[in-house]
PDB file of N, CA and C in Angstrom:
ATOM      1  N   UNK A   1     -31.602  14.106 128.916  1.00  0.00           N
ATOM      2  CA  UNK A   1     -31.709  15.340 129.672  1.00  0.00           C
ATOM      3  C   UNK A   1     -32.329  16.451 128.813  1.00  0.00           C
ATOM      4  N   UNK A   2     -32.003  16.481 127.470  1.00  0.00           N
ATOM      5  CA  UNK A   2     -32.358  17.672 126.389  1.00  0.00           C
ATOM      6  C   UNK A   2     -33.156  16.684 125.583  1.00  0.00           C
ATOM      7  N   UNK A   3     -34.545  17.639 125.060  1.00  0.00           N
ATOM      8  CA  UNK A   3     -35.510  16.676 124.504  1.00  0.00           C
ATOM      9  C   UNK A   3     -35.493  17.257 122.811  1.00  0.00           C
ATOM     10  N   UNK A   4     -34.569  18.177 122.522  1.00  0.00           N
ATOM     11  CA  UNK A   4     -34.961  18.885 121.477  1.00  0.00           C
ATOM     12  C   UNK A   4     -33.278  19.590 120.446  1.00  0.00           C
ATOM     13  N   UNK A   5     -32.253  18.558 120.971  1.00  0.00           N
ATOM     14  CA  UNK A   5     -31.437  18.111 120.538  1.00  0.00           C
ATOM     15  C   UNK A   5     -30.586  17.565 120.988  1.00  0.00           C
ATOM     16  N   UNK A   6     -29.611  16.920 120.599  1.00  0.00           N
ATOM     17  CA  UNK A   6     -28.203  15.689 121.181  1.00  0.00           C
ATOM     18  C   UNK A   6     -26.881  16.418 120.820  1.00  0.00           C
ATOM     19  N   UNK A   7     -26.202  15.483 121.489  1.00  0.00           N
ATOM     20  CA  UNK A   7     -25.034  16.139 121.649  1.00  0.00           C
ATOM     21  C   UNK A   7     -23.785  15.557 122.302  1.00  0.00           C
ATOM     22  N   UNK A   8     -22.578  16.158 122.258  1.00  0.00           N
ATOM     23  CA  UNK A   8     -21.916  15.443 123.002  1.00  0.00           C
ATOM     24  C   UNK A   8     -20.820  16.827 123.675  1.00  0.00           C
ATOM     25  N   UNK A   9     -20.439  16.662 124.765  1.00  0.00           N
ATOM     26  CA  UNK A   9     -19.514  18.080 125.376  1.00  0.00           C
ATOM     27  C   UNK A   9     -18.449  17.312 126.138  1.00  0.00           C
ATOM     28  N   UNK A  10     -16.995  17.533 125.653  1.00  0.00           N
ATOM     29  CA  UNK A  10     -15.620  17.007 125.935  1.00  0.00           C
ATOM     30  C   UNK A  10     -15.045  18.271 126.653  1.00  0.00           C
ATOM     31  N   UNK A  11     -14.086  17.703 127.665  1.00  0.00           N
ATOM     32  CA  UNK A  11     -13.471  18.709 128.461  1.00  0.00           C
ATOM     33  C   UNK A  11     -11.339  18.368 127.597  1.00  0.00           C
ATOM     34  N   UNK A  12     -10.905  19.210 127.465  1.00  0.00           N
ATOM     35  CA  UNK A  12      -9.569  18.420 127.158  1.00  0.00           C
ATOM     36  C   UNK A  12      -8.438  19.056 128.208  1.00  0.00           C
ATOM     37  N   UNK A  13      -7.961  18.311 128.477  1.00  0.00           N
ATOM     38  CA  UNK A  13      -6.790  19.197 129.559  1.00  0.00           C
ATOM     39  C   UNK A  13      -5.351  17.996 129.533  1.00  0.00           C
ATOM     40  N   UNK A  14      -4.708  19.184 129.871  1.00  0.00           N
ATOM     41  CA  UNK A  14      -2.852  18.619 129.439  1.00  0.00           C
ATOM     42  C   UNK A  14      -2.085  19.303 128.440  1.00  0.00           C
ATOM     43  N   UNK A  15      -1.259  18.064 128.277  1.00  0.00           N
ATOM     44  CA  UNK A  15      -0.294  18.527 127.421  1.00  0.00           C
ATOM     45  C   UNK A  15       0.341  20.082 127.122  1.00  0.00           C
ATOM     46  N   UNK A  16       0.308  20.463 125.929  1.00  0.00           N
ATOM     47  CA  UNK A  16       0.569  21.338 125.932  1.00  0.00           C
ATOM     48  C   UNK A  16      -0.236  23.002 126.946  1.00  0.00           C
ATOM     49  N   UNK A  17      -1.413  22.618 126.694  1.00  0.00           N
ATOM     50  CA  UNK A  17      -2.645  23.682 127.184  1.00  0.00           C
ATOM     51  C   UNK A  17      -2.390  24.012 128.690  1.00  0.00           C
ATOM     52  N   UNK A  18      -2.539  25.578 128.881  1.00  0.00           N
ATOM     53  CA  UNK A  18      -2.214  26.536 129.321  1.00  0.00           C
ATOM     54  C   UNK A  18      -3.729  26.650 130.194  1.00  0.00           C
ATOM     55  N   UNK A  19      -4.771  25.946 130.026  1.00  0.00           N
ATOM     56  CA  UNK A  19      -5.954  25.452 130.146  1.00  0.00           C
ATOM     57  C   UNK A  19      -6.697  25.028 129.436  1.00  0.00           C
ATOM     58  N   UNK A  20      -8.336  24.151 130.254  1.00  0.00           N
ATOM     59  CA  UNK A  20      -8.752  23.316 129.951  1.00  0.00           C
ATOM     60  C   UNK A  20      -9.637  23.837 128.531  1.00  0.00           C
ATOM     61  N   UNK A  21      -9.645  23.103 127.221  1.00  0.00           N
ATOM     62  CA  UNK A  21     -10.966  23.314 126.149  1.00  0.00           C
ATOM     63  C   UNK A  21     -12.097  22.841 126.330  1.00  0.00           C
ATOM     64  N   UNK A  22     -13.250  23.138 126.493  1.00  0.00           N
ATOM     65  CA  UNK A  22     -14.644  22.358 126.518  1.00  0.00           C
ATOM     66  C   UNK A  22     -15.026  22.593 125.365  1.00  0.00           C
ATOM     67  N   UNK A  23     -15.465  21.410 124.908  1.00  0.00           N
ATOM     68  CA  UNK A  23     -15.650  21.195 123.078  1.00  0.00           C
ATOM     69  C   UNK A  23     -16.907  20.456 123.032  1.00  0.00           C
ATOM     70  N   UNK A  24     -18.351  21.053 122.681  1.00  0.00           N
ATOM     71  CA  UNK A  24     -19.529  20.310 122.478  1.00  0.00           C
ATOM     72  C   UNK A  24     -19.826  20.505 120.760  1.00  0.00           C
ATOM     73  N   UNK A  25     -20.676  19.730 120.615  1.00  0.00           N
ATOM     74  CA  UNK A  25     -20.583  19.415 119.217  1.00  0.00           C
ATOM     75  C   UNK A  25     -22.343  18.765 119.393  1.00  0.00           C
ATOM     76  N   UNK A  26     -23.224  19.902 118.466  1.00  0.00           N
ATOM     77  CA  UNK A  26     -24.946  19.949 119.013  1.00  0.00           C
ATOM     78  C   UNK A  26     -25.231  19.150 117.452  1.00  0.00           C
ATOM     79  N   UNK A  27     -26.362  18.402 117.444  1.00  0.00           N
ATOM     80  CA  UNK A  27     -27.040  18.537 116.198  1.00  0.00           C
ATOM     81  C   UNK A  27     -28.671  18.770 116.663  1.00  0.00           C
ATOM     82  N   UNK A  28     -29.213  19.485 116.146  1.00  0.00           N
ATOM     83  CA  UNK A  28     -30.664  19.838 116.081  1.00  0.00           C
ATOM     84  C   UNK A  28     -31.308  19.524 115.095  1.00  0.00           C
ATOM     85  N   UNK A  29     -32.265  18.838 115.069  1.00  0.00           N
ATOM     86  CA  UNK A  29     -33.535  17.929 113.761  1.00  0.00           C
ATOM     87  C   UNK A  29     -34.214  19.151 113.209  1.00  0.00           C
ATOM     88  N   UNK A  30     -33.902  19.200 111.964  1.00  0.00           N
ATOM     89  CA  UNK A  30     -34.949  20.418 111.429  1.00  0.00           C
ATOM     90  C   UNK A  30     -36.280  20.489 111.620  1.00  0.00           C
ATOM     91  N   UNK A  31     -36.684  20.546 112.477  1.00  0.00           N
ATOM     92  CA  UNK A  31     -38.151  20.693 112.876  1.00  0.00           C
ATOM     93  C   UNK A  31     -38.587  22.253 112.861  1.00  0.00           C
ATOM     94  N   UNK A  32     -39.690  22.366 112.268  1.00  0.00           N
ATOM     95  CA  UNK A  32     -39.868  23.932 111.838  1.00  0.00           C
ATOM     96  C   UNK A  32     -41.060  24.978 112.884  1.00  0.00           C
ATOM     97  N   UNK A  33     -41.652  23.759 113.472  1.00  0.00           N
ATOM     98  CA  UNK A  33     -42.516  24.879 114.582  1.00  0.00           C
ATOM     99  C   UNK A  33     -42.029  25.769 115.860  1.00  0.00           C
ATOM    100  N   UNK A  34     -42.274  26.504 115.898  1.00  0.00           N
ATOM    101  CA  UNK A  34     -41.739  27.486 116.807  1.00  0.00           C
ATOM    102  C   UNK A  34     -41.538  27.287 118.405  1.00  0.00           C
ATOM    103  N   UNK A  35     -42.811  26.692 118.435  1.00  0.00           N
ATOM    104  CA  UNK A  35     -42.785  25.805 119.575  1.00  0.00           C
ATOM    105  C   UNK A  35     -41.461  24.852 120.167  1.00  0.00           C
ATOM    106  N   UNK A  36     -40.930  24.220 119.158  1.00  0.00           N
ATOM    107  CA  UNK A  36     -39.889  23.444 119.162  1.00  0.00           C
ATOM    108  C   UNK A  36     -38.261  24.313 119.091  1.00  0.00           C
ATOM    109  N   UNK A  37     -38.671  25.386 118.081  1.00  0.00           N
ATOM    110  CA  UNK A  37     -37.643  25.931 118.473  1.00  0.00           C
ATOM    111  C   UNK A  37     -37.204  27.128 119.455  1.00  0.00           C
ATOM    112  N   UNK A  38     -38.642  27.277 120.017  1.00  0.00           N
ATOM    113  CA  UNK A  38     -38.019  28.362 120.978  1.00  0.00           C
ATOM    114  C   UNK A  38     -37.285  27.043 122.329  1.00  0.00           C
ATOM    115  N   UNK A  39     -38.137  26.004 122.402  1.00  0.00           N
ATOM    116  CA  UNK A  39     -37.716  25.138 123.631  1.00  0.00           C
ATOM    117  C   UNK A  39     -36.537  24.736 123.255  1.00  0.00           C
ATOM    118  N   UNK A  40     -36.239  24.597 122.262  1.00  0.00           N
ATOM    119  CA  UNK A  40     -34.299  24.665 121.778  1.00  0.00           C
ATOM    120  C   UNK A  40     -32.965  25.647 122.234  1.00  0.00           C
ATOM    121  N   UNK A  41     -33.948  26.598 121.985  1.00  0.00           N
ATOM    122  CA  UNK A  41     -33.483  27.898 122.053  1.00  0.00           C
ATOM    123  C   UNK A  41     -33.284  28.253 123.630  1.00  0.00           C
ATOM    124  N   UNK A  42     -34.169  27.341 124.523  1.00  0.00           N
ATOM    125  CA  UNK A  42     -34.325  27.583 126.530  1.00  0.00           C
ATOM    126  C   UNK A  42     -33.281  26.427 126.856  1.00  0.00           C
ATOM    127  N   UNK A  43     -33.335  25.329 126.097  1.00  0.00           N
ATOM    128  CA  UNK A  43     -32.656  23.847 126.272  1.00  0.00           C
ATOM    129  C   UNK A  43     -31.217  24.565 126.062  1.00  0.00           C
ATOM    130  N   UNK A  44     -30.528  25.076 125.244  1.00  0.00           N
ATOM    131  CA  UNK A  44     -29.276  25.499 124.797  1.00  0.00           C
ATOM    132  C   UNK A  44     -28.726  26.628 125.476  1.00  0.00           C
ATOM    133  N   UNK A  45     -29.625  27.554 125.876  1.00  0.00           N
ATOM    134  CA  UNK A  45     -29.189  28.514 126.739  1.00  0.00           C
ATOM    135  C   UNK A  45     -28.984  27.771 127.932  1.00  0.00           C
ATOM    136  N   UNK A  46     -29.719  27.342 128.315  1.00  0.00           N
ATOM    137  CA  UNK A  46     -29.611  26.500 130.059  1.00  0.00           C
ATOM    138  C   UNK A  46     -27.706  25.818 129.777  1.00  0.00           C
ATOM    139  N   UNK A  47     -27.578  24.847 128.580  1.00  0.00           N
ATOM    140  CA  UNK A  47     -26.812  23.749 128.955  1.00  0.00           C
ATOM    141  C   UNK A  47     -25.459  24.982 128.836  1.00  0.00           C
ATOM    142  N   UNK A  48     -25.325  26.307 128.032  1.00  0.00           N
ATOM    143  CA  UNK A  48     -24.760  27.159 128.032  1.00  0.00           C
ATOM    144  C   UNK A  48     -24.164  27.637 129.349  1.00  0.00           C
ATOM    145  N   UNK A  49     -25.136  28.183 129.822  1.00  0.00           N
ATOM    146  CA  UNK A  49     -25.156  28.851 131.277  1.00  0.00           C
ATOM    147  C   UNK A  49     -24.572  27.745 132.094  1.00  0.00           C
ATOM    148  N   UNK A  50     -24.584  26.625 132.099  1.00  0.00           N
ATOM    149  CA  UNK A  50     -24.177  25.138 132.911  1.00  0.00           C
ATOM    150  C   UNK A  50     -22.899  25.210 132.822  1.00  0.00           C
ATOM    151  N   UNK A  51     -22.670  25.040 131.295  1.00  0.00           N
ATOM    152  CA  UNK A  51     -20.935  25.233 131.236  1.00  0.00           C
ATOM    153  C   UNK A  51     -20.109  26.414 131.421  1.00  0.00           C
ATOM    154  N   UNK A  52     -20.877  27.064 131.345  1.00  0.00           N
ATOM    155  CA  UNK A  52     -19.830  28.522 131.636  1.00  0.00           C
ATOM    156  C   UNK A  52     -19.517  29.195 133.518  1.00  0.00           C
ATOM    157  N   UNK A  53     -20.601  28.276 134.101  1.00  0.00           N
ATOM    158  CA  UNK A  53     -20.921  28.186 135.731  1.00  0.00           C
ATOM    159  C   UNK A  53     -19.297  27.120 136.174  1.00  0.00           C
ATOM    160  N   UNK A  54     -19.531  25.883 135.666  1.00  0.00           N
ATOM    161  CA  UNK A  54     -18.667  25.210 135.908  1.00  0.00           C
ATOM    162  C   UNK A  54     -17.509  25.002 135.005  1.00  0.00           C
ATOM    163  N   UNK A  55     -17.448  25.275 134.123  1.00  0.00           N
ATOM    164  CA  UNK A  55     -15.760  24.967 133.147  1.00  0.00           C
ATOM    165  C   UNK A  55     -15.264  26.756 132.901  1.00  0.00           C
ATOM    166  N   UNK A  56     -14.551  27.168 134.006  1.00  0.00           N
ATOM    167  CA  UNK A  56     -14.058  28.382 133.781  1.00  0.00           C
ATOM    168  C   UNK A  56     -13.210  28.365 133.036  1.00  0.00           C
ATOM    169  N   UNK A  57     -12.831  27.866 131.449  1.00  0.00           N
ATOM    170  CA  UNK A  57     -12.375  28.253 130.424  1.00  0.00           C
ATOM    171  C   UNK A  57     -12.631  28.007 129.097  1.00  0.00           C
ATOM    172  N   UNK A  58     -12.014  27.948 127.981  1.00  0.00           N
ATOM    173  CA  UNK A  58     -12.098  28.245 126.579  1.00  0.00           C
ATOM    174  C   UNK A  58     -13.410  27.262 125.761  1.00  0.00           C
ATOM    175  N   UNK A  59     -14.264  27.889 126.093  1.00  0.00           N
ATOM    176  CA  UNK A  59     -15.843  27.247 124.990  1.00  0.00           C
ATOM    177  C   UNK A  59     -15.840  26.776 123.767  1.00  0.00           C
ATOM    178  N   UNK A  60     -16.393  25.793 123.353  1.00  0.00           N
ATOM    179  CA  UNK A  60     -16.027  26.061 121.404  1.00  0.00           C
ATOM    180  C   UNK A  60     -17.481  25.236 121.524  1.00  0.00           C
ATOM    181  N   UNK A  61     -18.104  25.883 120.942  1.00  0.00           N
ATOM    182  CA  UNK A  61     -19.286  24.552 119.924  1.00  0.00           C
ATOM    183  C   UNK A  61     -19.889  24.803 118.894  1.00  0.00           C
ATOM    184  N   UNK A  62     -19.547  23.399 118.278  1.00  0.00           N
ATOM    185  CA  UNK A  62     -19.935  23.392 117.152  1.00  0.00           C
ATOM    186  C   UNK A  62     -21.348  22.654 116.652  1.00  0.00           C
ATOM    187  N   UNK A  63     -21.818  22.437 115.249  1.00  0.00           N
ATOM    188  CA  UNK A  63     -22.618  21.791 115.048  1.00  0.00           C
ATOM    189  C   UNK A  63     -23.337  21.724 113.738  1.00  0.00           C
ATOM    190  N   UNK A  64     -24.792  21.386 114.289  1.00  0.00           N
ATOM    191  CA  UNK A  64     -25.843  21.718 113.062  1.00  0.00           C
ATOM    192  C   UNK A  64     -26.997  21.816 113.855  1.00  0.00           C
ATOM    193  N   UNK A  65     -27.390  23.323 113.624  1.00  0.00           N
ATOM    194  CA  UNK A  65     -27.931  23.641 114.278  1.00  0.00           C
ATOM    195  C   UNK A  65     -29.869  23.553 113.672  1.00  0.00           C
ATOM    196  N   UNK A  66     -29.310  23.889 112.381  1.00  0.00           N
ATOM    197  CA  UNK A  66     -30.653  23.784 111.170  1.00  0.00           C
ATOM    198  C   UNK A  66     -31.384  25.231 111.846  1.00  0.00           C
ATOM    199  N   UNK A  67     -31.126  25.689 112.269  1.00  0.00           N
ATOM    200  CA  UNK A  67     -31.598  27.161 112.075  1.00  0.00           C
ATOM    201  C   UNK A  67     -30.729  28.075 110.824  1.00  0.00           C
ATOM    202  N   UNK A  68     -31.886  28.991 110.210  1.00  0.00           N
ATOM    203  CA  UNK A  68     -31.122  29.867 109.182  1.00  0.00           C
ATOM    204  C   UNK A  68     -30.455  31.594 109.446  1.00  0.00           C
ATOM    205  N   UNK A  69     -29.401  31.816 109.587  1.00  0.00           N
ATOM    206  CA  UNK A  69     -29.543  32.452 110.790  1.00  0.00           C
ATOM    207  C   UNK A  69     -29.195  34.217 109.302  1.00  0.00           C
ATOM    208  N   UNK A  70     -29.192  33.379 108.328  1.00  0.00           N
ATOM    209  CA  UNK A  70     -29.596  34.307 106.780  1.00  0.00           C
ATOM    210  C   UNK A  70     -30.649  35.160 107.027  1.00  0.00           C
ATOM    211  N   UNK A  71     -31.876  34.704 107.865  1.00  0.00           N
ATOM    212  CA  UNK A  71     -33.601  35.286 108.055  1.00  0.00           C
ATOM    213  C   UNK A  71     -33.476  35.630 108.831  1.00  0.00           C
ATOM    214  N   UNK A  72     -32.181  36.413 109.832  1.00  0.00           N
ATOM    215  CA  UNK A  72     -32.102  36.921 111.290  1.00  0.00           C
ATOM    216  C   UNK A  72     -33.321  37.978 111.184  1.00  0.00           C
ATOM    217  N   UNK A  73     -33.487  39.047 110.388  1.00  0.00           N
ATOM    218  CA  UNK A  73     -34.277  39.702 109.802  1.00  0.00           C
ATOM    219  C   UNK A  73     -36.004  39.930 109.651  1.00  0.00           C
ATOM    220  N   UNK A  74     -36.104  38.524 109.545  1.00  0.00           N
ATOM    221  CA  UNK A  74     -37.282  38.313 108.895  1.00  0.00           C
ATOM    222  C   UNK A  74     -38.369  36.787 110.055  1.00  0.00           C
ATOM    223  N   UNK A  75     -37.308  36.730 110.909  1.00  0.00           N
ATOM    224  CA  UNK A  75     -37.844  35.943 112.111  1.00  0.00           C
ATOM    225  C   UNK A  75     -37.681  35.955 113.646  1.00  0.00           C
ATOM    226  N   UNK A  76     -38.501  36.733 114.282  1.00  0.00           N
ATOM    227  CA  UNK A  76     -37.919  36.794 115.418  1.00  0.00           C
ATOM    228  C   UNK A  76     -37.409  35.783 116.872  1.00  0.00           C
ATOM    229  N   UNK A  77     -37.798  34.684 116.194  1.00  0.00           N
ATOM    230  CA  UNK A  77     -37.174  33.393 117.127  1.00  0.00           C
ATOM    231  C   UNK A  77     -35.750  33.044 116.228  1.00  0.00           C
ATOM    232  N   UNK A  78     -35.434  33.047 115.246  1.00  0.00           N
ATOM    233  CA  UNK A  78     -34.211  33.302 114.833  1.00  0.00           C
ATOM    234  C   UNK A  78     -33.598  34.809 115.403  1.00  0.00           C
ATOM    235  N   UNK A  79     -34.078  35.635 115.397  1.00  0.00           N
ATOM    236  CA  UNK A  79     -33.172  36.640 115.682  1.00  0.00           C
ATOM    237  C   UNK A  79     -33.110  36.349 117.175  1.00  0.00           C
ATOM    238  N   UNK A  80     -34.158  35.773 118.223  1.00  0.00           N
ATOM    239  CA  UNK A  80     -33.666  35.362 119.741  1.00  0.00           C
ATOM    240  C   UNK A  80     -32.680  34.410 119.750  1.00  0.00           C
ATOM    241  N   UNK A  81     -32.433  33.214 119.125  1.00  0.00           N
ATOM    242  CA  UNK A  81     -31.025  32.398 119.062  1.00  0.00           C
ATOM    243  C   UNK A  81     -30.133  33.013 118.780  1.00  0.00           C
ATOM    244  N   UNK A  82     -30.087  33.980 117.758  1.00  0.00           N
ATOM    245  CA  UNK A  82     -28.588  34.495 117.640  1.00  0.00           C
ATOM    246  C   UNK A  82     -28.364  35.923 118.813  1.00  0.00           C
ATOM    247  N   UNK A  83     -29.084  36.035 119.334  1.00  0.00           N
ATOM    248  CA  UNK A  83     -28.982  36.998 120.915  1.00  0.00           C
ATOM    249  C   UNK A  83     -28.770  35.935 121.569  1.00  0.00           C
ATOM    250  N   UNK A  84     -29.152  35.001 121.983  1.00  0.00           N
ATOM    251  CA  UNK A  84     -28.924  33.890 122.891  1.00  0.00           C
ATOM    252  C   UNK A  84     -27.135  34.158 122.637  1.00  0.00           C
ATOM    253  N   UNK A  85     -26.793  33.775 121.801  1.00  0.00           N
ATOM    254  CA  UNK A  85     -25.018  33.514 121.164  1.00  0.00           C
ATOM    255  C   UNK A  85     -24.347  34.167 121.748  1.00  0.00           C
ATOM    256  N   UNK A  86     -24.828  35.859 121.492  1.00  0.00           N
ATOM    257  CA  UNK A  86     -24.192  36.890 121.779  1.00  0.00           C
ATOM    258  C   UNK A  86     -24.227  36.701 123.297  1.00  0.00           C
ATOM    259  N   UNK A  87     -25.205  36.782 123.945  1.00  0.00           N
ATOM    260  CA  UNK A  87     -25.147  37.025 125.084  1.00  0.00           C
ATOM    261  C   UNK A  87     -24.472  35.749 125.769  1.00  0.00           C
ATOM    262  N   UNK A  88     -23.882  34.860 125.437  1.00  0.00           N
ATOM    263  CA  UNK A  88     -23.066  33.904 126.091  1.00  0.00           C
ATOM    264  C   UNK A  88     -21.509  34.032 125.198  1.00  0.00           C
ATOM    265  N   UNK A  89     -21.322  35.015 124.341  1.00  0.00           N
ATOM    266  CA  UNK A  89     -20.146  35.439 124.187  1.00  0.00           C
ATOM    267  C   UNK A  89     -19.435  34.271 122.936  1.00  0.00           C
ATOM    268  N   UNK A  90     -20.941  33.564 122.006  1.00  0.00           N
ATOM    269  CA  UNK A  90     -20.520  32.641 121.037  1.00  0.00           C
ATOM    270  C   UNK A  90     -20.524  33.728 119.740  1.00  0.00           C
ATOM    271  N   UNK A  91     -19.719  33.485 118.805  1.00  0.00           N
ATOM    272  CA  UNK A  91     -20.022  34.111 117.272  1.00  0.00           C
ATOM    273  C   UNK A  91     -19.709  32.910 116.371  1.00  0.00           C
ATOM    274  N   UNK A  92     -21.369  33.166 115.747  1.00  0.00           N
ATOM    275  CA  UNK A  92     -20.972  32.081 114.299  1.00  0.00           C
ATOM    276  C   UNK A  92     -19.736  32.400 113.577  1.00  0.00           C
ATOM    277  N   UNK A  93     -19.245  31.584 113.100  1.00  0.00           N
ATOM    278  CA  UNK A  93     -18.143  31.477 112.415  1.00  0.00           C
ATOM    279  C   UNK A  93     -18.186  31.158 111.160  1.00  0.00           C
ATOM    280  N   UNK A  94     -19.539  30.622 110.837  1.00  0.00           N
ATOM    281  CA  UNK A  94     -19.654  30.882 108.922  1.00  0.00           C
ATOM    282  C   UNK A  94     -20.694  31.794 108.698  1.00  0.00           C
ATOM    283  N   UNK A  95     -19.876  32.247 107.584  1.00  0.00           N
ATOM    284  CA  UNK A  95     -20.655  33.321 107.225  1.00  0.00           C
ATOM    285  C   UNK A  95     -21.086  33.518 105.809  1.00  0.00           C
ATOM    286  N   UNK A  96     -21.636  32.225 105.338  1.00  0.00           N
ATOM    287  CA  UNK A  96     -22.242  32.096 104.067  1.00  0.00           C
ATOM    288  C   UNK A  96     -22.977  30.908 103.439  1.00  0.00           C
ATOM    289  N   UNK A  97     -23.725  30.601 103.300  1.00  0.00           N
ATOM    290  CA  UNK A  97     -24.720  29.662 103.050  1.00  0.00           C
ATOM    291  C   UNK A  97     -23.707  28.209 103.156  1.00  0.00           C
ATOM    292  N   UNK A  98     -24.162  27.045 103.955  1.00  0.00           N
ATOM    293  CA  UNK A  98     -23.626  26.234 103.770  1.00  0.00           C
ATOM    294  C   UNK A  98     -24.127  25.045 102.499  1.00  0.00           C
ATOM    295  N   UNK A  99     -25.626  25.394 102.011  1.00  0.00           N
ATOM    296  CA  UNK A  99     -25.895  24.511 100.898  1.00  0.00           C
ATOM    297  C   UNK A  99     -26.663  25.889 100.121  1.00  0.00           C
ATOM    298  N   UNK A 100     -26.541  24.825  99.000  1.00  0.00           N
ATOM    299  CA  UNK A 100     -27.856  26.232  98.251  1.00  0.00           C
ATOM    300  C   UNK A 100     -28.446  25.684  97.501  1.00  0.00           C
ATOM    301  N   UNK A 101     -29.557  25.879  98.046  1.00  0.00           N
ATOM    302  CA  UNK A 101     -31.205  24.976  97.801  1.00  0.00           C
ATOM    303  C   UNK A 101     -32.070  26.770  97.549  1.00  0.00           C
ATOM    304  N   UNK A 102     -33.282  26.252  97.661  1.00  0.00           N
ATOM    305  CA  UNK A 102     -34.268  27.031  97.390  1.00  0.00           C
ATOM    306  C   UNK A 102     -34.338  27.833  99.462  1.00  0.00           C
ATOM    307  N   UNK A 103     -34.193  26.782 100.500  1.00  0.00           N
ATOM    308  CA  UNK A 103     -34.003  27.121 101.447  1.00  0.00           C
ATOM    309  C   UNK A 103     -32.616  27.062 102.034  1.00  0.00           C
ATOM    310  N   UNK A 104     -31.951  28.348 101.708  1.00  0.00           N
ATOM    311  CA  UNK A 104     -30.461  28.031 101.838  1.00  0.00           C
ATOM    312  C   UNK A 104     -30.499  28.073 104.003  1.00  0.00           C
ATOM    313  N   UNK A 105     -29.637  27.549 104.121  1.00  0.00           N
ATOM    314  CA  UNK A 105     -29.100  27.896 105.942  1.00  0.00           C
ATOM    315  C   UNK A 105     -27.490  28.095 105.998  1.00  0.00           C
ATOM    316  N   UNK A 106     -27.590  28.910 107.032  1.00  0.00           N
ATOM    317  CA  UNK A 106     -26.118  29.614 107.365  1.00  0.00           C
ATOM    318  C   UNK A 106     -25.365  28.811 108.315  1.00  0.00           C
TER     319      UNK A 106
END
């Protein structure tokens, strides 16, 4: 269905929960043309907007996204993914280089 990353999205309900968790878990191929990542960036908003239409409760996703979101600054298709976030009410949750190379990512 998505040509420009995989994934998997779990619904959990029971037990203890007060309601249902939807738990996706993305990986994205570091591919560096823009091209690719803005259609990432339309692919992820869409499957976003999908789940938040139909699973009226608690979102979580995680991943690897291979965007650097360090260059929010200095790229403006990085700075449109992390508006994408906001505007579906996601916040990264790390907040410091996860390797450190010469091209570190957040």
């Amino acid at each position: 269905m998505y040509e420009h990353w995989e994934g998997l999205i779990v619904q959990i309900n029971g037990g203890n929960l007060s309601k249902s968790i939807t738990i996706g878990n993305i990986y994205r191929p570091p591919r560096t043309s823009n091209d690719n990542l803005n259609a990432f960036i339309n692919e992820f908003s869409s499957m976003v907007s999908l789940l938040e239409h139909n699973c009226k409760n608690t979102l979580i996703i995680a991943g690897d996204f291979n965007i650097n979101l360090l260059n929010l600054n200095e790229n403006d298709i990085y700075s449109s993914y992390f508006d994408s976030l906001i505007s579906h009410s996601l916040f990264p949750q790390i907040t410091f280089p996860t390797r450190f190379t010469r091209k570190m990512v957040l």
